[in-house]
N, C-alpha and C. Protein backbone atom coordinates (compact mmCIF):
# COMPACT_ATOMS: atom_id res chain seq x y z
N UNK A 1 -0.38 -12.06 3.96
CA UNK A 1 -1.72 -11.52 3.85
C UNK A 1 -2.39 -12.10 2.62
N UNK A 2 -3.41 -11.45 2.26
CA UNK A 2 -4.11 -12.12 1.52
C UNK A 2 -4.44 -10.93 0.62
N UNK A 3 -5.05 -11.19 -0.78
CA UNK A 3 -5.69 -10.04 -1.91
C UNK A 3 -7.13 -10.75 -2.26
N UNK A 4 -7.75 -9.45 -3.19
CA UNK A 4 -9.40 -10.60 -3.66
C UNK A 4 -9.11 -10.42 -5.14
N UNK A 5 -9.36 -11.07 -5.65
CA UNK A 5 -9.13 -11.51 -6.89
C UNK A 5 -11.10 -11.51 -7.03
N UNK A 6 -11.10 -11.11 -8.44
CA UNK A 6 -13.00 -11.09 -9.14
C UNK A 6 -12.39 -11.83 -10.23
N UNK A 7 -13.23 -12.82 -10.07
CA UNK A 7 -13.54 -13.87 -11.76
C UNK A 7 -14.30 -13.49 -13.03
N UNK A 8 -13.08 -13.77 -13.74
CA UNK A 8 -13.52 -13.01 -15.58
C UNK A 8 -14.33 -14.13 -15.94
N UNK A 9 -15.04 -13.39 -16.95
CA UNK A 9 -15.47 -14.80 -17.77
C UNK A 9 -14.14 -15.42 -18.79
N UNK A 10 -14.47 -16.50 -18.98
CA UNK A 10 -13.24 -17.42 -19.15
C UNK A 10 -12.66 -18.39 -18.38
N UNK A 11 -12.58 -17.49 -16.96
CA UNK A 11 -11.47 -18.22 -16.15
C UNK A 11 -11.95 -19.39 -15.46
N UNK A 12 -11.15 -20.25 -15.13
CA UNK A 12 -11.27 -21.57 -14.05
C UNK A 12 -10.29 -21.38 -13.54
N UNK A 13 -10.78 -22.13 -12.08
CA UNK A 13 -10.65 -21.93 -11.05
C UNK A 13 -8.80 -22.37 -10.58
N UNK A 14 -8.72 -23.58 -11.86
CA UNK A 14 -7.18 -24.38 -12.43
C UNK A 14 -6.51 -22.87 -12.60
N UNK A 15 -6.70 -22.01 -13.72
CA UNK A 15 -6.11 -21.25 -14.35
C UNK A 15 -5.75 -20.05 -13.46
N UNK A 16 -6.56 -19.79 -12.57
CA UNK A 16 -6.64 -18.64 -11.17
C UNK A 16 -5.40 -18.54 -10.52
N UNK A 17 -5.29 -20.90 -10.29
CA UNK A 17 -4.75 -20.67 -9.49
C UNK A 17 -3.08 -20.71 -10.21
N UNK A 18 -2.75 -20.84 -11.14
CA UNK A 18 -1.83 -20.86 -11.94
C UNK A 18 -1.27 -19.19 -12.05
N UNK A 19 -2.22 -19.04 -12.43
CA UNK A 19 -2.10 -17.31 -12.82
C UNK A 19 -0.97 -16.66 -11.43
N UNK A 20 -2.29 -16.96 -10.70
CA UNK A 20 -1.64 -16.23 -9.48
C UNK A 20 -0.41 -17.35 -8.31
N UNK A 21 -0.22 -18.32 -8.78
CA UNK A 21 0.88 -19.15 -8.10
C UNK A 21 0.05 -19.67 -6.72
N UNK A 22 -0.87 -20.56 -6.31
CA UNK A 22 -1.45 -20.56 -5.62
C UNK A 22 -2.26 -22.09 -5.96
N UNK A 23 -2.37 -23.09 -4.95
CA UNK A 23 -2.70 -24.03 -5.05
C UNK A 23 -4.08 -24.07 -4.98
N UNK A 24 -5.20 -25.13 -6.26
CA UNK A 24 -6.23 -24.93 -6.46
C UNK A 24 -6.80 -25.78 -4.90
N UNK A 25 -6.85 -26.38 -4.42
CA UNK A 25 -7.07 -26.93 -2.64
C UNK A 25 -6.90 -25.54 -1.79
N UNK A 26 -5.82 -25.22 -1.69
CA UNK A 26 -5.88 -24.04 -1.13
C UNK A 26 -6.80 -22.87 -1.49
N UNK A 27 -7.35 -22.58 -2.63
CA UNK A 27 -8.35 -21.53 -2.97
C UNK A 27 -9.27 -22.04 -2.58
N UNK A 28 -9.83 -23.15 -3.03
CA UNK A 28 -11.22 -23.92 -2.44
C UNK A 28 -11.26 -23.70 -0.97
N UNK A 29 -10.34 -24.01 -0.36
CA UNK A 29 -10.51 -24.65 1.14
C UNK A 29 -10.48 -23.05 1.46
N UNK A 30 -9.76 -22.30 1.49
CA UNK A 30 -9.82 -20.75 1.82
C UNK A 30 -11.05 -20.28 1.50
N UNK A 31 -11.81 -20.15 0.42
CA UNK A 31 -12.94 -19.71 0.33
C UNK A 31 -14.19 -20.85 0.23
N UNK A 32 -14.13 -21.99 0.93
CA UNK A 32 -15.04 -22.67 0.98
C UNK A 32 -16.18 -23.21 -0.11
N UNK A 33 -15.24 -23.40 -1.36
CA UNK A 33 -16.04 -24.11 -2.56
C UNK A 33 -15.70 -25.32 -1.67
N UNK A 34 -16.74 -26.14 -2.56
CA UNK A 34 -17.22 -27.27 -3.00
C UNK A 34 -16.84 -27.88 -4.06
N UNK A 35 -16.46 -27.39 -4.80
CA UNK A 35 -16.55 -27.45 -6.30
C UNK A 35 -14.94 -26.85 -6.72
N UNK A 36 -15.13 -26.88 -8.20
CA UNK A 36 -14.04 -26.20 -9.09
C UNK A 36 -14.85 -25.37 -9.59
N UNK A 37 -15.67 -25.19 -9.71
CA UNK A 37 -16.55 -24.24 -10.47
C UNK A 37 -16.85 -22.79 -10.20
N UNK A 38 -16.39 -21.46 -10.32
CA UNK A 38 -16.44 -20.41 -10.22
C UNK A 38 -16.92 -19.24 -11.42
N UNK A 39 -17.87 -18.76 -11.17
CA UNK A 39 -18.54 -17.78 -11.90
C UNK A 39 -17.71 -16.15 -12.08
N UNK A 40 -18.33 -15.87 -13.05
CA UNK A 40 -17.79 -14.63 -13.43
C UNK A 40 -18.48 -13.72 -12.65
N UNK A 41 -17.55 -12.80 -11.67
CA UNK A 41 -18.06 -11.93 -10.75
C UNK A 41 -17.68 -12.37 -9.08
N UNK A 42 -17.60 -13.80 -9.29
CA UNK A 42 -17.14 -13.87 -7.97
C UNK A 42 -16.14 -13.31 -7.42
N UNK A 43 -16.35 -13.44 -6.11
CA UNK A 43 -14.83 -13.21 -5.17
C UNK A 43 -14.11 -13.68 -4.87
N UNK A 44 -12.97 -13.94 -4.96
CA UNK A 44 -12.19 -15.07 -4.14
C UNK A 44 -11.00 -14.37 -3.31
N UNK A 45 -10.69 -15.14 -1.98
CA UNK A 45 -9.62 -14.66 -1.45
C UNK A 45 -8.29 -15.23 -1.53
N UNK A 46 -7.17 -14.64 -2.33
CA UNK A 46 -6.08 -15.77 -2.68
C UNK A 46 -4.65 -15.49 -1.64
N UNK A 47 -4.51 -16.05 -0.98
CA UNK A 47 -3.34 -15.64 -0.54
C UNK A 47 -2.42 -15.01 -1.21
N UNK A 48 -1.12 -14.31 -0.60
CA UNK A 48 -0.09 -13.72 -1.21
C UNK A 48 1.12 -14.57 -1.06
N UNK A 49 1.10 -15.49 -0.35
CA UNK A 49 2.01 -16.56 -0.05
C UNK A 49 1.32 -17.77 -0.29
N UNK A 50 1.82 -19.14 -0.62
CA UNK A 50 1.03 -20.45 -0.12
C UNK A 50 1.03 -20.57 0.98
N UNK A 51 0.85 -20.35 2.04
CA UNK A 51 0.53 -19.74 3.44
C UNK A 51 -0.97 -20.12 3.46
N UNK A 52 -1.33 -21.11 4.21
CA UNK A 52 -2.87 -21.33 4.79
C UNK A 52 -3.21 -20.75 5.89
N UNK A 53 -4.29 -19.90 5.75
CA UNK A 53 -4.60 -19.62 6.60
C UNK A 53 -5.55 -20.45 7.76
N UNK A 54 -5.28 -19.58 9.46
CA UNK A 54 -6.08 -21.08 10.01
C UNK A 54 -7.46 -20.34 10.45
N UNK A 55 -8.84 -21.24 10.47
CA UNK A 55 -9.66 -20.97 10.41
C UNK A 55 -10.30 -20.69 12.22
N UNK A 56 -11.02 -20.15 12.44
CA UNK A 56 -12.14 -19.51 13.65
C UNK A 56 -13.48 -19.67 13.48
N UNK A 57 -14.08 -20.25 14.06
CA UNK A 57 -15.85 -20.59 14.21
C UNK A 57 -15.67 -19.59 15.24
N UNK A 58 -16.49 -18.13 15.38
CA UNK A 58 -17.14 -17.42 16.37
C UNK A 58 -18.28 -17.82 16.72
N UNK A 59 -17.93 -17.31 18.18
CA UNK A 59 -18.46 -17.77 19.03
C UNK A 59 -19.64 -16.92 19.96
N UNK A 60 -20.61 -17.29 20.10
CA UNK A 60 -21.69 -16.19 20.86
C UNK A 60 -20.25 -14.97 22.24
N UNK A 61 -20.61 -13.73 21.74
CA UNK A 61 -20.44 -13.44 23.07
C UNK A 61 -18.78 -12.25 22.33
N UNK A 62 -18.36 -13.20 21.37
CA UNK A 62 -16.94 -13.02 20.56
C UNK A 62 -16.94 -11.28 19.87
N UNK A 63 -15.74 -10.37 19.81
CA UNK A 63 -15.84 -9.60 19.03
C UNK A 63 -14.94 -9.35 18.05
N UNK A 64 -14.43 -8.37 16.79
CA UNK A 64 -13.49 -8.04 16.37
C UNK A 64 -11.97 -8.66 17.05
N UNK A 65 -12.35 -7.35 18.00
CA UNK A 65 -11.09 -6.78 18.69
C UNK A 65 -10.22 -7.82 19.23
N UNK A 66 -11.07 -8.54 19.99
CA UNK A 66 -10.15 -9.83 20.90
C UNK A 66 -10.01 -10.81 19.89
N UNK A 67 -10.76 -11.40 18.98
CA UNK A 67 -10.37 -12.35 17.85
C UNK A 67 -9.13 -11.90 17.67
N UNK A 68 -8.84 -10.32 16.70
CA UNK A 68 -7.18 -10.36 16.48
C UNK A 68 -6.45 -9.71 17.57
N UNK A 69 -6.79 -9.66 18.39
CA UNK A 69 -5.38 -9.41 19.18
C UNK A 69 -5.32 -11.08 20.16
N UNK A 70 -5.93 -12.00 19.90
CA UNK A 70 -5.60 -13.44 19.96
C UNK A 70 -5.38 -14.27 19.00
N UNK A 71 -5.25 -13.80 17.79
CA UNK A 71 -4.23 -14.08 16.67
C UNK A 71 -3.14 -13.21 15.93
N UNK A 72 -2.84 -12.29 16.71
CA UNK A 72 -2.21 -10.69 16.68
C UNK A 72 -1.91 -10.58 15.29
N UNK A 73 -3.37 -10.13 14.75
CA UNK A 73 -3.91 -9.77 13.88
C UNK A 73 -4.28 -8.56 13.73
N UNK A 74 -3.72 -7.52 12.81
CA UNK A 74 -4.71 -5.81 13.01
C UNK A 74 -6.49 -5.93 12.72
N UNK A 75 -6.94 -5.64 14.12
CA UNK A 75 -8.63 -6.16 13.34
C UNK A 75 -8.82 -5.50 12.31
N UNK A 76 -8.34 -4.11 11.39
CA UNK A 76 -8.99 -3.76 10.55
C UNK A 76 -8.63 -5.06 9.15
N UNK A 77 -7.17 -5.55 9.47
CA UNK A 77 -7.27 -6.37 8.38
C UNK A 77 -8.14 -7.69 8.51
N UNK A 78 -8.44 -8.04 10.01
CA UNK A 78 -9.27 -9.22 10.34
C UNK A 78 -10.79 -8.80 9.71
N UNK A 79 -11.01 -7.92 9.53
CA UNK A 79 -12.45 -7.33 9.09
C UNK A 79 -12.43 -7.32 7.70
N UNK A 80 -11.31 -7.12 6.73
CA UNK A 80 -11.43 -7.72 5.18
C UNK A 80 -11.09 -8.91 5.04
């Protein structure tokens, strides 16, 4: 699974991922920076494992429910 981690002032995005054992590619690519650059206050989602997660483009028509029970996923955790 995954946790959210909020950015202090101080921190980079290097040090995040150090802190928490977690590859800085993998934080980017999980939460869709661009960049290394992260502000104080942000959110980020860091895994609890180096475990990538795989990504879903929804689709017109798509809901919760069937998304995770076609990645047998609990939707309430598919919804955080």
């Amino acid at each position: 699974m995954y946790t959210i981690y909020q950015v202090q002032s101080g921190d980079t995005l290097e040090n995040i991922a150090k802190k928490l054992g977690v590859g800085m590619d993998v934080l980017m690519q999980l939460n869709g920076l661009n960049s290394q650059t992260v502000m104080p206050g942000m959110y980020l989602v860091v895994p609890q494992t180096n475990t990538v997660f795989s990504k879903y483009i929804v689709k017109k028509g798509d809901n919760i429910y069937e998304i995770a029970i076609n990645y047998n996923i609990d939707p309430k955790q598919l919804i955080k």
